[in-house]
N, C-alpha and C. Protein backbone atom coordinates (compact mmCIF):
# COMPACT_ATOMS: atom_id res chain seq x y z
N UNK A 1 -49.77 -16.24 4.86
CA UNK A 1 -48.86 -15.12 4.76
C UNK A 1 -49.39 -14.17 3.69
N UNK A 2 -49.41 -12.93 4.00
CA UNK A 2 -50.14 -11.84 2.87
C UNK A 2 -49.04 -11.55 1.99
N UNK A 3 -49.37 -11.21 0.75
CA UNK A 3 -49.01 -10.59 -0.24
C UNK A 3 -47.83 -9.81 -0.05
N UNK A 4 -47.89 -8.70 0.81
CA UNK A 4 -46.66 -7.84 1.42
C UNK A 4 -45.44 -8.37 2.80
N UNK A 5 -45.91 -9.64 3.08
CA UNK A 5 -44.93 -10.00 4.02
C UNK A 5 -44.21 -11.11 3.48
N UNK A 6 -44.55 -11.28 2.11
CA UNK A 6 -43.74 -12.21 1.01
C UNK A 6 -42.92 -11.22 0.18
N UNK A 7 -43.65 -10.24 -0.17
CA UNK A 7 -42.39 -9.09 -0.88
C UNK A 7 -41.64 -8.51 0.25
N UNK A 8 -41.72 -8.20 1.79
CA UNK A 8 -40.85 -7.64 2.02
C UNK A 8 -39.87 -8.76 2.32
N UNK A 9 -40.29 -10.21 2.66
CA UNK A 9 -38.90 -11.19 2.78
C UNK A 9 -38.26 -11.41 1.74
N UNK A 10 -38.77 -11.35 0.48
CA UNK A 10 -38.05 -11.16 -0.58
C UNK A 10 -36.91 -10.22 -0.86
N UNK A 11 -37.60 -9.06 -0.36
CA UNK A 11 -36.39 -7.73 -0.55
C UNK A 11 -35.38 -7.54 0.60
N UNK A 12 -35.44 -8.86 1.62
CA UNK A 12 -34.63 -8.73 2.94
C UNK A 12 -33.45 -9.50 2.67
N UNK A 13 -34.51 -10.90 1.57
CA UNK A 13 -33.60 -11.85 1.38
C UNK A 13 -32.26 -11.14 -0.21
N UNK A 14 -32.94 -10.69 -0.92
CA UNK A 14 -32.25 -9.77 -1.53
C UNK A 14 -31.56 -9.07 -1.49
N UNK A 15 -31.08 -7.96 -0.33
CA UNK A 15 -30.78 -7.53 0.20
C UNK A 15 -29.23 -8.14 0.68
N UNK A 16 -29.86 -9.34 1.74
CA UNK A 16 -28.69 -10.20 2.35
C UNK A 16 -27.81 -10.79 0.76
N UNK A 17 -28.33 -11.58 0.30
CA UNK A 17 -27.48 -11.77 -1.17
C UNK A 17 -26.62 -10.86 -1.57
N UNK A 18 -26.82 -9.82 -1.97
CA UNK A 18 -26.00 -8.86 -2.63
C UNK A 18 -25.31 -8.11 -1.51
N UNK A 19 -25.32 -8.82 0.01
CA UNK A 19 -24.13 -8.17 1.23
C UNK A 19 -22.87 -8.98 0.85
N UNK A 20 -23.66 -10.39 0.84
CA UNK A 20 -22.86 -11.37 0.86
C UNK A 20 -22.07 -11.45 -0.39
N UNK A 21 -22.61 -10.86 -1.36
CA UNK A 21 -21.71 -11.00 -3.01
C UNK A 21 -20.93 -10.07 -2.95
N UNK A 22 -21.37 -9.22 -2.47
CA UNK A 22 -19.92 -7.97 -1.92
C UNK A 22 -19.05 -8.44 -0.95
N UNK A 23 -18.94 -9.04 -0.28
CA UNK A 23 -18.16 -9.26 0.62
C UNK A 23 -16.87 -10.45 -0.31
N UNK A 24 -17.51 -11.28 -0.96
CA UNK A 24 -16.83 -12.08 -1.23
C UNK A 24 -15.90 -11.94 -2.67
N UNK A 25 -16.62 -10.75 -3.61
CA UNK A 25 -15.94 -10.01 -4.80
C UNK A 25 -14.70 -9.06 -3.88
N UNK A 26 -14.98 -8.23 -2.67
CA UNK A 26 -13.90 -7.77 -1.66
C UNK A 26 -13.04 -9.03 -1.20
N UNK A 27 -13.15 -9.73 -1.32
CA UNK A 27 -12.41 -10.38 -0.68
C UNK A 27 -11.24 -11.74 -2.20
N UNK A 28 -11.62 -11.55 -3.22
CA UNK A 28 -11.32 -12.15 -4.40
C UNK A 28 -9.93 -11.11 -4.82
N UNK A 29 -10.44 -9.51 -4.71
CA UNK A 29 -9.98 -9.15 -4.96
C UNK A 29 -8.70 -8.10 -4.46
N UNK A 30 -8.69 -8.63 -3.22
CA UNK A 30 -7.31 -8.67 -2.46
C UNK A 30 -6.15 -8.89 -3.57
N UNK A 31 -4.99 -7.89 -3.96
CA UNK A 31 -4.52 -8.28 -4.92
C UNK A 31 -3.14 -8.30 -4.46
N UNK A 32 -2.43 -8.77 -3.10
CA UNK A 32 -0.99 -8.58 -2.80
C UNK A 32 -0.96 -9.00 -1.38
N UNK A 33 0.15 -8.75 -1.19
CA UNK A 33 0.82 -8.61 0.52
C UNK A 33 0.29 -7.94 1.01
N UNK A 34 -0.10 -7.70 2.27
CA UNK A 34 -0.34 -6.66 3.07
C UNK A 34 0.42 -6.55 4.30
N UNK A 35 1.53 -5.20 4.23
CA UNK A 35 2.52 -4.91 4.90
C UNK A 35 2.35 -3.34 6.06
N UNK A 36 2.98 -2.81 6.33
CA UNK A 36 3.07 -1.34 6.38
C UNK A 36 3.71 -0.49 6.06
N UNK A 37 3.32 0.70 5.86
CA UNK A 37 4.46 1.89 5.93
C UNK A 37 4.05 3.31 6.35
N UNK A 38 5.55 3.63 6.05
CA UNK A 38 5.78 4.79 6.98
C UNK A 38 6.59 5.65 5.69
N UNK A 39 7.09 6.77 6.21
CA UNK A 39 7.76 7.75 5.47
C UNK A 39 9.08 8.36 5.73
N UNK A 40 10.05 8.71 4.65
CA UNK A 40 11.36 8.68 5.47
C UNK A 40 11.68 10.54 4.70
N UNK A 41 12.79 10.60 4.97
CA UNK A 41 12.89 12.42 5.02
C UNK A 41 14.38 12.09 4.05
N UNK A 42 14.06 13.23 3.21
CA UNK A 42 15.72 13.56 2.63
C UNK A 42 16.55 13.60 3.92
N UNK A 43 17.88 13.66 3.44
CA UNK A 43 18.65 13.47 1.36
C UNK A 43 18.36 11.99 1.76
N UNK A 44 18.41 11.44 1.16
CA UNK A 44 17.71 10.27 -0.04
C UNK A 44 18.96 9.26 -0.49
N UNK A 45 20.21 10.52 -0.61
CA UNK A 45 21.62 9.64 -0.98
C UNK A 45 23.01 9.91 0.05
N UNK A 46 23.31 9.08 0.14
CA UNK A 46 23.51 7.50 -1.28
C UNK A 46 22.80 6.19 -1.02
N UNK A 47 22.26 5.70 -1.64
CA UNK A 47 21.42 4.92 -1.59
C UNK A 47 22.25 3.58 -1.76
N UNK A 48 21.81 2.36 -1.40
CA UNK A 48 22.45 1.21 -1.62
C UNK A 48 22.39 0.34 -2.51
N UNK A 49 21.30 1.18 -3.44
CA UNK A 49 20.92 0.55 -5.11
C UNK A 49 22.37 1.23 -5.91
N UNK A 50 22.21 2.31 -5.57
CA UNK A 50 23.27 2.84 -7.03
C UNK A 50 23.96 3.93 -6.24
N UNK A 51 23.92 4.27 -4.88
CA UNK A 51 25.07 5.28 -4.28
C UNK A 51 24.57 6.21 -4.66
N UNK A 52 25.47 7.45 -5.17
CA UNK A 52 25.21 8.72 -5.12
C UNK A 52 24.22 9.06 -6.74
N UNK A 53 24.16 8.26 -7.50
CA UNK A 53 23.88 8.72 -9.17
C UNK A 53 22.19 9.20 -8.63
N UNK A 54 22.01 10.07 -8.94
CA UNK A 54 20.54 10.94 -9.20
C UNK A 54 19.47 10.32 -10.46
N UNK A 55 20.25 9.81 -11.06
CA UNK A 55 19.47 8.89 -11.88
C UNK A 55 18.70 8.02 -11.33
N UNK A 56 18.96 7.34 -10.50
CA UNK A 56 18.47 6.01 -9.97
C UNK A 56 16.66 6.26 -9.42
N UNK A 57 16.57 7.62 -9.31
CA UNK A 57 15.32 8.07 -8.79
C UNK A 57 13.90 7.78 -9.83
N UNK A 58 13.06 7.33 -9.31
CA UNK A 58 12.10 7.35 -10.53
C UNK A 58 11.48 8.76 -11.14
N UNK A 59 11.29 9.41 -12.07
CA UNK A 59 10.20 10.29 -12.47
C UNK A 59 8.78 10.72 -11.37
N UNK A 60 9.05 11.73 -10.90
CA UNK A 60 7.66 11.73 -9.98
C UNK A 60 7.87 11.77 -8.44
N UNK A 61 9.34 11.30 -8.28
CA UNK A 61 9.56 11.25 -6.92
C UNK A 61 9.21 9.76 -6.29
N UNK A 62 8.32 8.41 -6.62
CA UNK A 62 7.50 7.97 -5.84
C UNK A 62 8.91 6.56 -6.13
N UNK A 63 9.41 6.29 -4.72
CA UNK A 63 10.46 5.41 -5.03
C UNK A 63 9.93 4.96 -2.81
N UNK A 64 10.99 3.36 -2.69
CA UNK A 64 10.67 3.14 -1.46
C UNK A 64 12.06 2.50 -1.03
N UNK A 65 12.36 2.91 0.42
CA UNK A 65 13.57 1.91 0.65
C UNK A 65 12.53 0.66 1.40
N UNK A 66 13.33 -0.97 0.94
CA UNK A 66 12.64 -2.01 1.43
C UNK A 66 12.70 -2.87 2.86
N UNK A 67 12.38 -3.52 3.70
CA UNK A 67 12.86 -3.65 4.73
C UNK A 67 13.35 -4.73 4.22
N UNK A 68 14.35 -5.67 4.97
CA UNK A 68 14.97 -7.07 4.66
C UNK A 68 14.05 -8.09 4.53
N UNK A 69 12.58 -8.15 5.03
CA UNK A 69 12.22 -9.26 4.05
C UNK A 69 11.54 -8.81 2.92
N UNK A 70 11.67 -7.86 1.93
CA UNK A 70 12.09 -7.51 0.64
C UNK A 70 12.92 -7.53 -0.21
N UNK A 71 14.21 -6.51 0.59
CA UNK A 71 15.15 -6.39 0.10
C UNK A 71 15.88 -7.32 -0.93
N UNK A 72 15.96 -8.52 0.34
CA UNK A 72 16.28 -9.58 -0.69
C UNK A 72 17.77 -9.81 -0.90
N UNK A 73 18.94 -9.14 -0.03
CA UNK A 73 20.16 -8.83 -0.35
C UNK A 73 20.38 -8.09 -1.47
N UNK A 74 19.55 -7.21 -1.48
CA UNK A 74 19.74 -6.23 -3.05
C UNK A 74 19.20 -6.74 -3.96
N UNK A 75 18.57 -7.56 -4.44
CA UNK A 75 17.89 -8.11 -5.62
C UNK A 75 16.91 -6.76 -5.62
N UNK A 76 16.32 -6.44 -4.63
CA UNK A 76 15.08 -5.62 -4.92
C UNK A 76 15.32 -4.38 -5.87
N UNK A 77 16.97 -4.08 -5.69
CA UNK A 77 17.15 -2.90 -6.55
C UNK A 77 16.09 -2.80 -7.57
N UNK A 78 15.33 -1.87 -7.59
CA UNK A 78 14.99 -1.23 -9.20
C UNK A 78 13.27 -1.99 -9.58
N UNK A 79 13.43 -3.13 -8.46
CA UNK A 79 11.78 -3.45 -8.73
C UNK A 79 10.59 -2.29 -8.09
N UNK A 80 9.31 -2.70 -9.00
CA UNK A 80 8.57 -1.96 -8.91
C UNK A 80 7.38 -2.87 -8.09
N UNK A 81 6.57 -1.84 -7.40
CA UNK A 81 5.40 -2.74 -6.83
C UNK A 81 4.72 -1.38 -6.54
N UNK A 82 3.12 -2.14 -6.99
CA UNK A 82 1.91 -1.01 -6.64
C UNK A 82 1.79 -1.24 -4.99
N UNK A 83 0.77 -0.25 -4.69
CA UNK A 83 0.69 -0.21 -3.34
C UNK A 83 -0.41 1.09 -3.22
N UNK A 84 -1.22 0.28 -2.34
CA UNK A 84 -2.56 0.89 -1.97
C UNK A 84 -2.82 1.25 0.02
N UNK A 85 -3.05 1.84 0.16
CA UNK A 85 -3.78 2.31 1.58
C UNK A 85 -4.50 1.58 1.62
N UNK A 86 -4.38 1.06 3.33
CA UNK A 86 -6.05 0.11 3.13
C UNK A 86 -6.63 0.47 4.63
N UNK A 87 -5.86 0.96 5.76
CA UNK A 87 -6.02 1.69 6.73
C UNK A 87 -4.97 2.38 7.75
N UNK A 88 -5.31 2.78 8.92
CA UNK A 88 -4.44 3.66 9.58
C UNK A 88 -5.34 4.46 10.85
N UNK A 89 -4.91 4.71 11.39
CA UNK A 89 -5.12 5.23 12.88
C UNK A 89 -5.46 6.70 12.28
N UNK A 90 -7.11 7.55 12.67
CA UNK A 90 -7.22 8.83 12.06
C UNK A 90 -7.84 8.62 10.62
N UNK A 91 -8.11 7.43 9.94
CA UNK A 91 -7.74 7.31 8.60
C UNK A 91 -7.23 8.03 7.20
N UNK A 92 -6.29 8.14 7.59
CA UNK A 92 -5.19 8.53 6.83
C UNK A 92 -5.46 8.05 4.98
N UNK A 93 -5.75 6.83 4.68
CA UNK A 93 -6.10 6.66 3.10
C UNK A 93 -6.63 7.61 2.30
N UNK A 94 -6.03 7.83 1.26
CA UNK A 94 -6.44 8.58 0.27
C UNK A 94 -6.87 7.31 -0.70
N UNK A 95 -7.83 7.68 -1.58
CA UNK A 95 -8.27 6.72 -2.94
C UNK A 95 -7.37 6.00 -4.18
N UNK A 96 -7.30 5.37 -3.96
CA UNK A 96 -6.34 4.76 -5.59
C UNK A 96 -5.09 4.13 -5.06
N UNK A 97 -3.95 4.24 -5.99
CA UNK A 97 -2.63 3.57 -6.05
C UNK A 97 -1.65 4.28 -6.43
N UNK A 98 -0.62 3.82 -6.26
CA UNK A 98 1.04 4.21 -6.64
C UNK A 98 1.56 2.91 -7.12
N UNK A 99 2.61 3.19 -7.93
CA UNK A 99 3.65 2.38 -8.28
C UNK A 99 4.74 3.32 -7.21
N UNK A 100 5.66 2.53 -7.00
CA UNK A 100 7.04 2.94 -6.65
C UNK A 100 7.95 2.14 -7.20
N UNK A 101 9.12 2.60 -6.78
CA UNK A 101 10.59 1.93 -7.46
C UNK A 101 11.32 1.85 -5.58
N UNK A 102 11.76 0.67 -6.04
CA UNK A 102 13.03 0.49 -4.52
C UNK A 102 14.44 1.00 -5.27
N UNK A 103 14.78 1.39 -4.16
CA UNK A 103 15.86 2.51 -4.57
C UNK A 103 16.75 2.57 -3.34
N UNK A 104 16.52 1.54 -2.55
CA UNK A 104 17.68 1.28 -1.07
C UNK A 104 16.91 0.68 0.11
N UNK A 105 17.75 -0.07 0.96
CA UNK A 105 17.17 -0.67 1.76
C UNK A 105 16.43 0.08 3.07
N UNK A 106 16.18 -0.36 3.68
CA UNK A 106 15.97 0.60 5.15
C UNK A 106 16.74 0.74 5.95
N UNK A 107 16.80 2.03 6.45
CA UNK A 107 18.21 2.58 7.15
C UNK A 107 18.29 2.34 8.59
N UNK A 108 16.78 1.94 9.07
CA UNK A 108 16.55 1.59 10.67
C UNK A 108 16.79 0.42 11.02
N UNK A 109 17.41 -0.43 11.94
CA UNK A 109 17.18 -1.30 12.26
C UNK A 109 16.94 -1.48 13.63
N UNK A 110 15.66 -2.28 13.95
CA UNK A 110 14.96 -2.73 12.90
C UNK A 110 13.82 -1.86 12.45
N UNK A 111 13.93 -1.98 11.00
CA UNK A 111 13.19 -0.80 9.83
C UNK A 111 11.74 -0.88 10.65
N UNK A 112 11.33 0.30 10.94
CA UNK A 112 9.87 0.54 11.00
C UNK A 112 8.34 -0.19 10.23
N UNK A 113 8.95 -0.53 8.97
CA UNK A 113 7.64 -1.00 8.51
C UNK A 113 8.27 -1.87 7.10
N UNK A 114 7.33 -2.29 6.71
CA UNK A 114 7.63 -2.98 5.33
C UNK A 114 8.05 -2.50 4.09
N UNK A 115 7.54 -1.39 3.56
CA UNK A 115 8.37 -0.33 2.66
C UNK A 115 8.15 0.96 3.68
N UNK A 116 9.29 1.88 3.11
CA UNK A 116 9.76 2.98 3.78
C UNK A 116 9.46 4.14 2.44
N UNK A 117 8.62 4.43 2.32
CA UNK A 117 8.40 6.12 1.55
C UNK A 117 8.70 6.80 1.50
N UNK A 118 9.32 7.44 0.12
CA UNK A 118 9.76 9.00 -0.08
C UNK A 118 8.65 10.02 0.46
N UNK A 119 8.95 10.80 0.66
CA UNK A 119 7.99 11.63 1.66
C UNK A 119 6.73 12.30 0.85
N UNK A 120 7.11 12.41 -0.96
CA UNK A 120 6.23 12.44 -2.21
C UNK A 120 5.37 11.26 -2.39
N UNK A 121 5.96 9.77 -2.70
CA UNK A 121 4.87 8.80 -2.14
C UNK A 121 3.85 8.62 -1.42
N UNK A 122 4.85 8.78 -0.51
CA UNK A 122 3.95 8.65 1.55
C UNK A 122 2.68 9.27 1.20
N UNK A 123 3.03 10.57 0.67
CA UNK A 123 1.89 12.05 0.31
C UNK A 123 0.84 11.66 -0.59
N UNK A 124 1.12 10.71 -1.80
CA UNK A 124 0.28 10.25 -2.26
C UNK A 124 -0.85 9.34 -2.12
N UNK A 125 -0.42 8.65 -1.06
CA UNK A 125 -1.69 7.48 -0.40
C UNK A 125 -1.88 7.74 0.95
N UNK A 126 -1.21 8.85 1.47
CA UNK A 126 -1.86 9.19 3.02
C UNK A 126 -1.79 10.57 3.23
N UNK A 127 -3.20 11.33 3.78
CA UNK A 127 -3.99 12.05 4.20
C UNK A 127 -2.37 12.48 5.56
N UNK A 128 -2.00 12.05 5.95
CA UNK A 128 -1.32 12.03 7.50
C UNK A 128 -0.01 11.82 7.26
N UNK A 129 1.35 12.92 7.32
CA UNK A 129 2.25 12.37 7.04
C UNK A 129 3.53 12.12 7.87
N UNK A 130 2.62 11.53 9.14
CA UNK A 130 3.91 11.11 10.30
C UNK A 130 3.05 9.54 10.77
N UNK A 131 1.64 9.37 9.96
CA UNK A 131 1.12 7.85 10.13
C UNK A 131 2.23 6.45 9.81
N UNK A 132 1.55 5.78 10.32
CA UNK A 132 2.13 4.10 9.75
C UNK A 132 0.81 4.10 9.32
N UNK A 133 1.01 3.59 8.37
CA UNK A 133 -0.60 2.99 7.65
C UNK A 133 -0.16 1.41 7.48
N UNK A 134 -1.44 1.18 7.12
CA UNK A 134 -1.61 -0.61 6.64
C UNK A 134 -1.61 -0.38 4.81
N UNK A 135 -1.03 -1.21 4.53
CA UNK A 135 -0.95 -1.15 2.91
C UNK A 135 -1.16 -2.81 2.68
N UNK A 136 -1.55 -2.79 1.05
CA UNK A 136 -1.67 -4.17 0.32
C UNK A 136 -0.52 -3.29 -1.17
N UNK A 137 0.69 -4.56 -1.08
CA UNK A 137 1.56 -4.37 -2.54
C UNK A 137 1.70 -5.60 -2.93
N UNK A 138 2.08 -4.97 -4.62
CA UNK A 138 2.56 -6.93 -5.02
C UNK A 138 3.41 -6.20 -5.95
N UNK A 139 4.41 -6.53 -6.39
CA UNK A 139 5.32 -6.68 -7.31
C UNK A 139 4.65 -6.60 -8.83
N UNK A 140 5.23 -5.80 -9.40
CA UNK A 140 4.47 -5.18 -11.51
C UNK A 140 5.71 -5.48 -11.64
């Protein structure tokens, strides 16, 4: 075997290594549930966290109603969970994360998706704002 058909299996085998170390650092770092959502339209109240008080809203707009296996019978009031885009039909993802606040349950039954987005949220992690996207959240 010559000289150059040992360096290029080297740099093939190299190559494959560092596919495979990516794949598996992607895959470590899965950090939640992966649910869906969608986006919902004012008014907003009364909500089933706190009814009509305007307070209850987070700073920023970015709040979610939860579907029932969240909700939780209302426990969810007021928890927070990040939440990332991870795909969608068109791809719709924008880069990065949100926190939101639950702030009422879902008004559909049965609810469209796993959290339900203020339409400021929704806006923040999707490009598309009549998509269902695929999301990964976990509870902060």
């Amino acid at each position: 075997m010559s000289l150059s058909q040992v360096t290029k299996m080297r740099s093939t085998s190299t190559i494959a290594i560092a596919l495979v170390a990516l794949l598996f650092i992607d895959v470590f770092f899965v950090w939640g549930d992966v649910g869906t959502a969608t986006s919902y339209d004012p008014p907003y109240l009364p909500t089933k966290c706190s009814g009509y008080d305007q307070n209850q809203f987070p700073e920023g707009g970015l709040f979610v109603a939860a579907s029932n296996g969240i909700w939780d019978n209302g426990a969810a009031c007021g928890r927070r969970y990040r939440i990332r885009c991870i795909s969608g039909l068109r791809r719709p993802c924008k880069d990065g994360s949100i926190v939101v606040q639950v702030v009422d349950v879902c008004r559909s039954n049965p609810c469209p998706a796993t959290l339900v987005l203020s339409n400021t949220a929704f806006g923040a992690i999707s490009r598309i704002p009549t998509a269902k996207i695929n999301v990964e959240y976990a509870q902060i």
